[in-house]
PDB file of N, CA and C in Angstrom:
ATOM      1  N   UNK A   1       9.141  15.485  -0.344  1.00  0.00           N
ATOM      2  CA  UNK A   1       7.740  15.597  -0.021  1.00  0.00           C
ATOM      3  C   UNK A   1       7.122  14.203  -0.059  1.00  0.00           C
ATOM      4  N   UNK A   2       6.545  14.235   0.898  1.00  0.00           N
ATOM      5  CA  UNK A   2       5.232  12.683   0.970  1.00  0.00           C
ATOM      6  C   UNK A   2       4.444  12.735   0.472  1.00  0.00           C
ATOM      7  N   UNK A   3       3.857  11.666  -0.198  1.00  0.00           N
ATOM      8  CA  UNK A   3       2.463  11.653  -1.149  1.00  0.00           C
ATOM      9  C   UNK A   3       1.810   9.953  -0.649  1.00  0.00           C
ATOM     10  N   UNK A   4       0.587   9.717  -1.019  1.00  0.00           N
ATOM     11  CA  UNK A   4       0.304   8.442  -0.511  1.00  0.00           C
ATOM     12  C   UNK A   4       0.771   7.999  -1.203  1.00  0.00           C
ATOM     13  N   UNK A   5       0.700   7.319  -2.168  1.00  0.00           N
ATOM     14  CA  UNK A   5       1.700   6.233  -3.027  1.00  0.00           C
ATOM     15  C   UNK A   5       2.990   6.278  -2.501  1.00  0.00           C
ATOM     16  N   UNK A   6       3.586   6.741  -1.451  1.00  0.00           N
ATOM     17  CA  UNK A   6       4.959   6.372  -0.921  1.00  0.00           C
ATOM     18  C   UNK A   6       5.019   5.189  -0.116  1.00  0.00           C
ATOM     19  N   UNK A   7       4.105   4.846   0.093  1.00  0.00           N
ATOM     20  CA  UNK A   7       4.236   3.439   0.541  1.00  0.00           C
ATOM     21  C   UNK A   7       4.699   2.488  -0.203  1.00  0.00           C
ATOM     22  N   UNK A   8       4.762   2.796  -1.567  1.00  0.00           N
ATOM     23  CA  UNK A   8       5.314   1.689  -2.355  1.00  0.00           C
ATOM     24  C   UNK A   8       6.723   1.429  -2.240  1.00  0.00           C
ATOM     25  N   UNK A   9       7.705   2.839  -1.864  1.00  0.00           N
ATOM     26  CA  UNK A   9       8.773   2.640  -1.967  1.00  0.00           C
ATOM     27  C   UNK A   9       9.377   1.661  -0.974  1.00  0.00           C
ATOM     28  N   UNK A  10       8.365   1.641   0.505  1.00  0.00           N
ATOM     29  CA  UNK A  10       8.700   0.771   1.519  1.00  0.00           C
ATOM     30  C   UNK A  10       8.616  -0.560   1.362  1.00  0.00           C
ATOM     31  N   UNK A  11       7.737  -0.564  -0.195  1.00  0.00           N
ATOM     32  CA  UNK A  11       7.447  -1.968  -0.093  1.00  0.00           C
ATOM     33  C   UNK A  11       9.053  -2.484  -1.244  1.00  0.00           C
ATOM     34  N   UNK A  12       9.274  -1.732  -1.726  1.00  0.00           N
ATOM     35  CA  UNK A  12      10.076  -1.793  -2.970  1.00  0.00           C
ATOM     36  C   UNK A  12      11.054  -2.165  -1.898  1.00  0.00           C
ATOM     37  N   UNK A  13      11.289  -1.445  -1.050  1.00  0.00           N
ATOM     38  CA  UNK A  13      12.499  -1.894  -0.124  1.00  0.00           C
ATOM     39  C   UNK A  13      13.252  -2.772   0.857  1.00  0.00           C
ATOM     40  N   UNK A  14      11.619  -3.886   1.029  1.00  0.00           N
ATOM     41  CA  UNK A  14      11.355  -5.069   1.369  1.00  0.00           C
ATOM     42  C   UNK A  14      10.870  -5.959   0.736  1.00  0.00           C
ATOM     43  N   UNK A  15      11.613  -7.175   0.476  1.00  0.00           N
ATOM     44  CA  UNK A  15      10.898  -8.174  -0.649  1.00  0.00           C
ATOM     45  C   UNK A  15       9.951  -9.029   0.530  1.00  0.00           C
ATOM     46  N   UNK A  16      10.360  -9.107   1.842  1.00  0.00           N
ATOM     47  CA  UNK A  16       9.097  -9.598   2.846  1.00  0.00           C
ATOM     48  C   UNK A  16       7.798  -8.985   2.771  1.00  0.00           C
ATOM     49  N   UNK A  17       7.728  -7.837   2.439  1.00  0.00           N
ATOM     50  CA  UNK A  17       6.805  -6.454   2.729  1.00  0.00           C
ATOM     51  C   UNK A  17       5.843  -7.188   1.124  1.00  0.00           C
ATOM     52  N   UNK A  18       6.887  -6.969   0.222  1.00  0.00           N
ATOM     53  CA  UNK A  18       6.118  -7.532  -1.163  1.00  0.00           C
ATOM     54  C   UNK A  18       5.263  -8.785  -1.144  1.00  0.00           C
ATOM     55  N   UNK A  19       6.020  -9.404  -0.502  1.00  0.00           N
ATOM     56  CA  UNK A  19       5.413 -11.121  -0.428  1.00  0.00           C
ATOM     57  C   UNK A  19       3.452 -10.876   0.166  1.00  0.00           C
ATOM     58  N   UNK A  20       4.310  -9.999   1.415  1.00  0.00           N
ATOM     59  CA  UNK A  20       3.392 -10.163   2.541  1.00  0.00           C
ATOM     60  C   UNK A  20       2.296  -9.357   2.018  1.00  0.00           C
ATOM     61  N   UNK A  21       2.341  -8.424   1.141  1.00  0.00           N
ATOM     62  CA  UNK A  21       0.877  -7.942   0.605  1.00  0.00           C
ATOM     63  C   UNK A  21       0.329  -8.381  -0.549  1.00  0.00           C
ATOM     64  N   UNK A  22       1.201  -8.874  -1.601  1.00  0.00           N
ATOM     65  CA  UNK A  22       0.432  -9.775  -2.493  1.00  0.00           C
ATOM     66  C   UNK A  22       0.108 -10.618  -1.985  1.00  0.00           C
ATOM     67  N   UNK A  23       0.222 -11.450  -1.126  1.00  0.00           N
ATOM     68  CA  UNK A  23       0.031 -12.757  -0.255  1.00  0.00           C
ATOM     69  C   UNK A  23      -1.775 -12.374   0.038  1.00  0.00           C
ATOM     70  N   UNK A  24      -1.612 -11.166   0.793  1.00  0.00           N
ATOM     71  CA  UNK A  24      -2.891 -10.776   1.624  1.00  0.00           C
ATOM     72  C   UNK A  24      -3.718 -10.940   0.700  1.00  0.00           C
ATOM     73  N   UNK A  25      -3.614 -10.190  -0.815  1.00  0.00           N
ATOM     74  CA  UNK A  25      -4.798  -9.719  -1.159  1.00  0.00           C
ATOM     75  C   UNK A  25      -5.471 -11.342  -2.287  1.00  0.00           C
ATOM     76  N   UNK A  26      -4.458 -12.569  -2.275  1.00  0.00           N
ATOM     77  CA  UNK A  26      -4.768 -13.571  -3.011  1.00  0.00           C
ATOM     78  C   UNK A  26      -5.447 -14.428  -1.735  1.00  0.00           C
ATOM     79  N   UNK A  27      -4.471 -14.300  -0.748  1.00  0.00           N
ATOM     80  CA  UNK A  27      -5.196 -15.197   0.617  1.00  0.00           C
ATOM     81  C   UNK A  27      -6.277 -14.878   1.543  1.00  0.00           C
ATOM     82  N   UNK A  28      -6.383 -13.443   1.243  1.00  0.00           N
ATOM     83  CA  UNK A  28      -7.481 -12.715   2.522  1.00  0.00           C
ATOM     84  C   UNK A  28      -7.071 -13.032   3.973  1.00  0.00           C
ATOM     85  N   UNK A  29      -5.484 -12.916   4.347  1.00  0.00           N
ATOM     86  CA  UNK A  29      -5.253 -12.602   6.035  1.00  0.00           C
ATOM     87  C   UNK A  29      -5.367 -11.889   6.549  1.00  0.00           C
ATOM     88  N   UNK A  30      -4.840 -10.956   6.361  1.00  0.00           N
ATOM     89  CA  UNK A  30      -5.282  -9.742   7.188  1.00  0.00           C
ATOM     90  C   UNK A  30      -5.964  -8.662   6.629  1.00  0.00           C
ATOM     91  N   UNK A  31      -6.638  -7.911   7.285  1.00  0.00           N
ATOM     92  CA  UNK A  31      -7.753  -6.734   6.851  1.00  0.00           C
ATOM     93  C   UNK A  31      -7.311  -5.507   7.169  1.00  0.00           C
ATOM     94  N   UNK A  32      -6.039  -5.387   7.356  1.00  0.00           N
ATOM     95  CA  UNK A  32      -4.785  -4.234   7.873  1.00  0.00           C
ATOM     96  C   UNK A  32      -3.650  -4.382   7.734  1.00  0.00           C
ATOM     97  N   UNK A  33      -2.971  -3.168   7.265  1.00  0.00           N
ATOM     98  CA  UNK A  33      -2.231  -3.878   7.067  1.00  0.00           C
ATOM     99  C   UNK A  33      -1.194  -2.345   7.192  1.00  0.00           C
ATOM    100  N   UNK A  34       0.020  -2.170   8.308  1.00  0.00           N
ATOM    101  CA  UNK A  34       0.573  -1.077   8.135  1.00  0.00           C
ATOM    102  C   UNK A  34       2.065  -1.344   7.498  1.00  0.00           C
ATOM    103  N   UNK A  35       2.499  -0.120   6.874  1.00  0.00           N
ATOM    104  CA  UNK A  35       3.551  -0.373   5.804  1.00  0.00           C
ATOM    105  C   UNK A  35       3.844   1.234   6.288  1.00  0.00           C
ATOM    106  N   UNK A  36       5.294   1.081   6.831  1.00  0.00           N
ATOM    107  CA  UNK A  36       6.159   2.707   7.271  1.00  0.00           C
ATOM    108  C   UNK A  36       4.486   3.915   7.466  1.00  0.00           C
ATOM    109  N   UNK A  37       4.532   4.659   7.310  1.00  0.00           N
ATOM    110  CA  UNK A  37       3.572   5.831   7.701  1.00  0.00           C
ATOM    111  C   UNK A  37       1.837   5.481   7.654  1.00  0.00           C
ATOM    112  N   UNK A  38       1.928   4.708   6.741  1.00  0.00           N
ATOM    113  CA  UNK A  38       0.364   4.115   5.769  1.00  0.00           C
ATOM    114  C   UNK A  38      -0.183   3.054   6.499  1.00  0.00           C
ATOM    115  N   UNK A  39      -1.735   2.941   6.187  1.00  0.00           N
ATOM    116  CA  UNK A  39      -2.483   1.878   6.703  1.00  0.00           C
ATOM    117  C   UNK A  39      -3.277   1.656   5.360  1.00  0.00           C
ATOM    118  N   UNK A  40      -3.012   0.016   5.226  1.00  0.00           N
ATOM    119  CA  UNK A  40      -4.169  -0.232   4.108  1.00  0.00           C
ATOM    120  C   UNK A  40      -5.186  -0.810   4.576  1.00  0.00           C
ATOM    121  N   UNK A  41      -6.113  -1.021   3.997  1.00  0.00           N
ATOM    122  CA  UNK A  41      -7.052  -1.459   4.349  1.00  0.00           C
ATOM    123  C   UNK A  41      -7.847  -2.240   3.276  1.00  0.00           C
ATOM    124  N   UNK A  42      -8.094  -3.497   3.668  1.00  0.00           N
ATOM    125  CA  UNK A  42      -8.534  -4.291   2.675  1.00  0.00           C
ATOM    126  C   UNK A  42      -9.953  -4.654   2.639  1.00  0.00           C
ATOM    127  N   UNK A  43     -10.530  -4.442   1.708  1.00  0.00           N
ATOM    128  CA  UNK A  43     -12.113  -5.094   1.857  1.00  0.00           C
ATOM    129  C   UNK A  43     -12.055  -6.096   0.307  1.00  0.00           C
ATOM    130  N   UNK A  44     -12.067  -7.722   1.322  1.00  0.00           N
ATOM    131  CA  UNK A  44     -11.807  -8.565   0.364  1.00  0.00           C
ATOM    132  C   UNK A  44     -13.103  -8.729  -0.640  1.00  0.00           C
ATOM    133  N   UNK A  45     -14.198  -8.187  -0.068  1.00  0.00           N
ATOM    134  CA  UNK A  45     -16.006  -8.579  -1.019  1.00  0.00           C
ATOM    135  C   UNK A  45     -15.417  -7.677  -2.014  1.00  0.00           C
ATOM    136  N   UNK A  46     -15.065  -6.190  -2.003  1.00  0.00           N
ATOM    137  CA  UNK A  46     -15.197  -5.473  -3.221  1.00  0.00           C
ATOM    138  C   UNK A  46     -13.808  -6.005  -4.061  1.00  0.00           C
ATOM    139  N   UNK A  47     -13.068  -6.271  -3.478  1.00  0.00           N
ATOM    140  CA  UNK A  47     -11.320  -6.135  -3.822  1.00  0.00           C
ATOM    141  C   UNK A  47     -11.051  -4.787  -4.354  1.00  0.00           C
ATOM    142  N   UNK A  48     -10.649  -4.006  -2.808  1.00  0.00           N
ATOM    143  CA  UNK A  48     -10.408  -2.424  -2.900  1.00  0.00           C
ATOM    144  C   UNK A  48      -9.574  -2.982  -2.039  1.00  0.00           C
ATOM    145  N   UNK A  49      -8.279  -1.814  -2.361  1.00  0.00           N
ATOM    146  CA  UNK A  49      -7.651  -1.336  -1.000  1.00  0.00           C
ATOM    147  C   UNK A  49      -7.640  -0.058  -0.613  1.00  0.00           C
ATOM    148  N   UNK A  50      -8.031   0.561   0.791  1.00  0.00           N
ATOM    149  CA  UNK A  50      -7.850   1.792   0.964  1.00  0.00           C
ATOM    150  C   UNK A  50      -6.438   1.908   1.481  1.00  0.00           C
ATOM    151  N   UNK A  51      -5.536   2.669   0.803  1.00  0.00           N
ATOM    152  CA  UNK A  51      -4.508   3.744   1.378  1.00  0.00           C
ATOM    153  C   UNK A  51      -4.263   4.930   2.625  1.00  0.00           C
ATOM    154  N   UNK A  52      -4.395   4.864   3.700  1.00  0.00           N
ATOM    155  CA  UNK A  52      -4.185   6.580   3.838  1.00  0.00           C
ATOM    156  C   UNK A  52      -2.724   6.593   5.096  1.00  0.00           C
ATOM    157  N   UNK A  53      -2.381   7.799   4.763  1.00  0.00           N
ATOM    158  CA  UNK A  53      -1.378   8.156   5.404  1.00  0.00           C
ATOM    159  C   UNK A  53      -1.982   8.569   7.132  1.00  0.00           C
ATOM    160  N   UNK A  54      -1.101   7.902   8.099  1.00  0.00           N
ATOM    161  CA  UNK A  54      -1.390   7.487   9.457  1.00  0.00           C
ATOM    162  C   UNK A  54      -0.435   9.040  10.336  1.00  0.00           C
ATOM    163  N   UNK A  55       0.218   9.622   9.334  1.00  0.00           N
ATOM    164  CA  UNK A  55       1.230  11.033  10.261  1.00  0.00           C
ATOM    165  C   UNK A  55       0.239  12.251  10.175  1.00  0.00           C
ATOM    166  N   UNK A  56      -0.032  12.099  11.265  1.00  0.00           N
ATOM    167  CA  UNK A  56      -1.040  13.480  11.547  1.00  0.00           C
ATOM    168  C   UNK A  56      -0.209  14.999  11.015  1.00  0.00           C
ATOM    169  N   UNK A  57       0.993  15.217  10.901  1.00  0.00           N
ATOM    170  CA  UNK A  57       1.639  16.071  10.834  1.00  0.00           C
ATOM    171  C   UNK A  57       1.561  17.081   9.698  1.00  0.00           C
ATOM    172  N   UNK A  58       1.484  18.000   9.561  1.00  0.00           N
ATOM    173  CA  UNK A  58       1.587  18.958   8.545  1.00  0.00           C
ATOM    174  C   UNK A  58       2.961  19.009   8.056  1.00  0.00           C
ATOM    175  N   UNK A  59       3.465  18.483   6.549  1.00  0.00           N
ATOM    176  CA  UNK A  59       2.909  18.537   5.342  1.00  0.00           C
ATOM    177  C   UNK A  59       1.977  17.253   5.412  1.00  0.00           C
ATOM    178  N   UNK A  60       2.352  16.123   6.296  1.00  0.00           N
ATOM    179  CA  UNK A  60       2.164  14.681   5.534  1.00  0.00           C
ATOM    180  C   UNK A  60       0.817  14.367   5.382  1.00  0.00           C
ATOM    181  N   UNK A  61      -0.429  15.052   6.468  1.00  0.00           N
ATOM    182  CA  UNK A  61      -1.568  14.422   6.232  1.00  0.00           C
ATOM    183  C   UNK A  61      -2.241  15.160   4.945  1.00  0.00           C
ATOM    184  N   UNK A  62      -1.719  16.341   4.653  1.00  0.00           N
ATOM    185  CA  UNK A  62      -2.364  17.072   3.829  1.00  0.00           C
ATOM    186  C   UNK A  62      -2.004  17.107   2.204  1.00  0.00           C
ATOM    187  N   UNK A  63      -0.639  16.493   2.100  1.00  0.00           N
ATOM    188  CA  UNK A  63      -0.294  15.995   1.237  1.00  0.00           C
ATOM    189  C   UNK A  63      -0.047  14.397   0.553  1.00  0.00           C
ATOM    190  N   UNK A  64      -1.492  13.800   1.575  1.00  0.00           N
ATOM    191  CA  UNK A  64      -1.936  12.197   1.606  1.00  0.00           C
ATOM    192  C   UNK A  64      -2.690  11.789   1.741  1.00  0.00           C
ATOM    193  N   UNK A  65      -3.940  12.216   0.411  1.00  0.00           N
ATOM    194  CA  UNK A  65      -5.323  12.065   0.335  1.00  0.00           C
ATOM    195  C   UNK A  65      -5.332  10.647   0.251  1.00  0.00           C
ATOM    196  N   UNK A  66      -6.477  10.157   1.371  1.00  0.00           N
ATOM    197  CA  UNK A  66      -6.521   8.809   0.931  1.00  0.00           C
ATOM    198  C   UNK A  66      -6.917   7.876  -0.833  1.00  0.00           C
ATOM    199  N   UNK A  67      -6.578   7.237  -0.834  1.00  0.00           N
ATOM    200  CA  UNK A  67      -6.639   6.476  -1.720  1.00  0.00           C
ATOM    201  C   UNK A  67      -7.229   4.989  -2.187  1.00  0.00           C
ATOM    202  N   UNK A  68      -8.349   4.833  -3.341  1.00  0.00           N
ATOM    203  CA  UNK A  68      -8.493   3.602  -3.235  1.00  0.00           C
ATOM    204  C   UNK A  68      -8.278   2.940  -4.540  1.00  0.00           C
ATOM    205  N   UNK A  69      -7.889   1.634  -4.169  1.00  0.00           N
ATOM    206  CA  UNK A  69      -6.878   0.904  -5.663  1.00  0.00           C
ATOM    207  C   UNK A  69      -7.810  -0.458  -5.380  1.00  0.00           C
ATOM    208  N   UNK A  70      -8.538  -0.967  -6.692  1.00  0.00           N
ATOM    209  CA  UNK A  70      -8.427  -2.420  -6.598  1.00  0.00           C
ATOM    210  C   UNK A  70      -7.678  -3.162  -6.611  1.00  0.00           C
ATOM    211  N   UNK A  71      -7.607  -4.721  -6.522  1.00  0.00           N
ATOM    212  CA  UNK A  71      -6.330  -5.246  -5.796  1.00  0.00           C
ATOM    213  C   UNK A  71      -5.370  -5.383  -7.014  1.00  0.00           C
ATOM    214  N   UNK A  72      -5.986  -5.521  -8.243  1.00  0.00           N
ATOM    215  CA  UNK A  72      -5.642  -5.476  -9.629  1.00  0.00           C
ATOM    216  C   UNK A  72      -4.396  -4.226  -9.907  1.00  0.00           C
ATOM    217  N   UNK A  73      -5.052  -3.428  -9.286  1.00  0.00           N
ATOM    218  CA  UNK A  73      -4.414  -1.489  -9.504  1.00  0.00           C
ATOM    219  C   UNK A  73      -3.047  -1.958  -8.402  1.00  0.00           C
ATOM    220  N   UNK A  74      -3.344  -2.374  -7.451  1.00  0.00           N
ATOM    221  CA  UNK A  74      -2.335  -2.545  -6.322  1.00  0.00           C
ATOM    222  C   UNK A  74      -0.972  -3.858  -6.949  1.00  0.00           C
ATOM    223  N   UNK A  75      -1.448  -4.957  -7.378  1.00  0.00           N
ATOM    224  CA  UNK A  75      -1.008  -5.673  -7.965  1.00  0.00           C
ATOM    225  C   UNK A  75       0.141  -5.424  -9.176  1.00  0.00           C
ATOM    226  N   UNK A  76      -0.539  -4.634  -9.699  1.00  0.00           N
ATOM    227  CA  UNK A  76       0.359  -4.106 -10.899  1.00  0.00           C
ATOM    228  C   UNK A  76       1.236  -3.070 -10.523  1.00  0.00           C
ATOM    229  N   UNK A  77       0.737  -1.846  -9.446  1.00  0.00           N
ATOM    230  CA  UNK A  77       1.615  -1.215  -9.105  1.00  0.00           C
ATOM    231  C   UNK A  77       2.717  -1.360  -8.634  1.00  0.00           C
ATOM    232  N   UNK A  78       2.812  -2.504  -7.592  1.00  0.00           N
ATOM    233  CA  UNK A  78       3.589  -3.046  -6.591  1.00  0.00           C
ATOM    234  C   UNK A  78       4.529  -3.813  -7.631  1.00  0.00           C
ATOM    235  N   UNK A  79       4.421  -4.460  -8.745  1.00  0.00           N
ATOM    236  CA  UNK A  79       5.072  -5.271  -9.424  1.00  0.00           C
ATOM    237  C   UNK A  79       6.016  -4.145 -10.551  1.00  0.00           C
ATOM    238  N   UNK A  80       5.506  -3.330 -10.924  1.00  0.00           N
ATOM    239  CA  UNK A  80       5.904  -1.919 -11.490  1.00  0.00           C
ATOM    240  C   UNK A  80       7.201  -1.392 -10.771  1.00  0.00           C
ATOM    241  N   UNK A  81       6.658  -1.091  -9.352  1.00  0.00           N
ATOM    242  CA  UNK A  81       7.821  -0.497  -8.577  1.00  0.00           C
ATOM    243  C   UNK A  81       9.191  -1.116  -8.326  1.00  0.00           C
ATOM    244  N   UNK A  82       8.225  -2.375  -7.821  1.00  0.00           N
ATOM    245  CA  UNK A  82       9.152  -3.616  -7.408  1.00  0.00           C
ATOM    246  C   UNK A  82      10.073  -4.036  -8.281  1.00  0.00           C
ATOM    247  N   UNK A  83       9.509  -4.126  -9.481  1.00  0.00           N
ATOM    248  CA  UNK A  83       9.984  -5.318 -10.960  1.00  0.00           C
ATOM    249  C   UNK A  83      11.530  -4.101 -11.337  1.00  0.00           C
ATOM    250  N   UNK A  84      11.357  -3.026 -11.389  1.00  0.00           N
ATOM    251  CA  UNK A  84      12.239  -2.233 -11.506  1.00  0.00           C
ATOM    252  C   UNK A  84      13.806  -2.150 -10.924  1.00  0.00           C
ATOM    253  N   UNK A  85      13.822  -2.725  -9.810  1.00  0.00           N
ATOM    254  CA  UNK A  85      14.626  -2.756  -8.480  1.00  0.00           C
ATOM    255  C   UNK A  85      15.540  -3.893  -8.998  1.00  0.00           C
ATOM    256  N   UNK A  86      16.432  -3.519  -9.895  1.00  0.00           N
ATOM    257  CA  UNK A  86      17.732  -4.848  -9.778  1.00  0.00           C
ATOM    258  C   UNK A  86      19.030  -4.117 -10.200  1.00  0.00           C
TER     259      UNK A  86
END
């Protein structure tokens, strides 16, 4: 089953993917940002990211309430998932 936080695993599964979104949210490049099914979305004034799942499909949209993480929440998560992986 899909849940939004599955985007992490895509990121877990790319150390480019890792770079490239901690990168974003210290540098402010991009304001989008898609990762396998998900679109984030960055609003650098608040430092939020919105989450939501991009598969219109039944289970996935309905089991992929969007989500919002400060970059802090995102930061730690991503390093959580990631840091795990050896």
């Amino acid at each position: 089953m899909i849940h939004t936080i599955d985007f992490l695993y895509e990121v877990r599964k790319s150390k480019e993917l890792e770079r490239r979104l901690l990168d974003n949210m210290k540098n402010r490049k991009e304001a989008y940002l898609l990762i396998g099914d998900f679109s984030l979305k960055f609003d650098f004034d608040r430092r939020m990211v919105n989450i939501s799942c991009m598969n219109p499909q039944h289970p996935f949209f309905h089991k992929c309430p969007p989500l919002d993480w400060t970059f802090e929440e995102m930061e730690e998560n991503v390093k959580t998932v990631v840091g795990d992986k050896k």
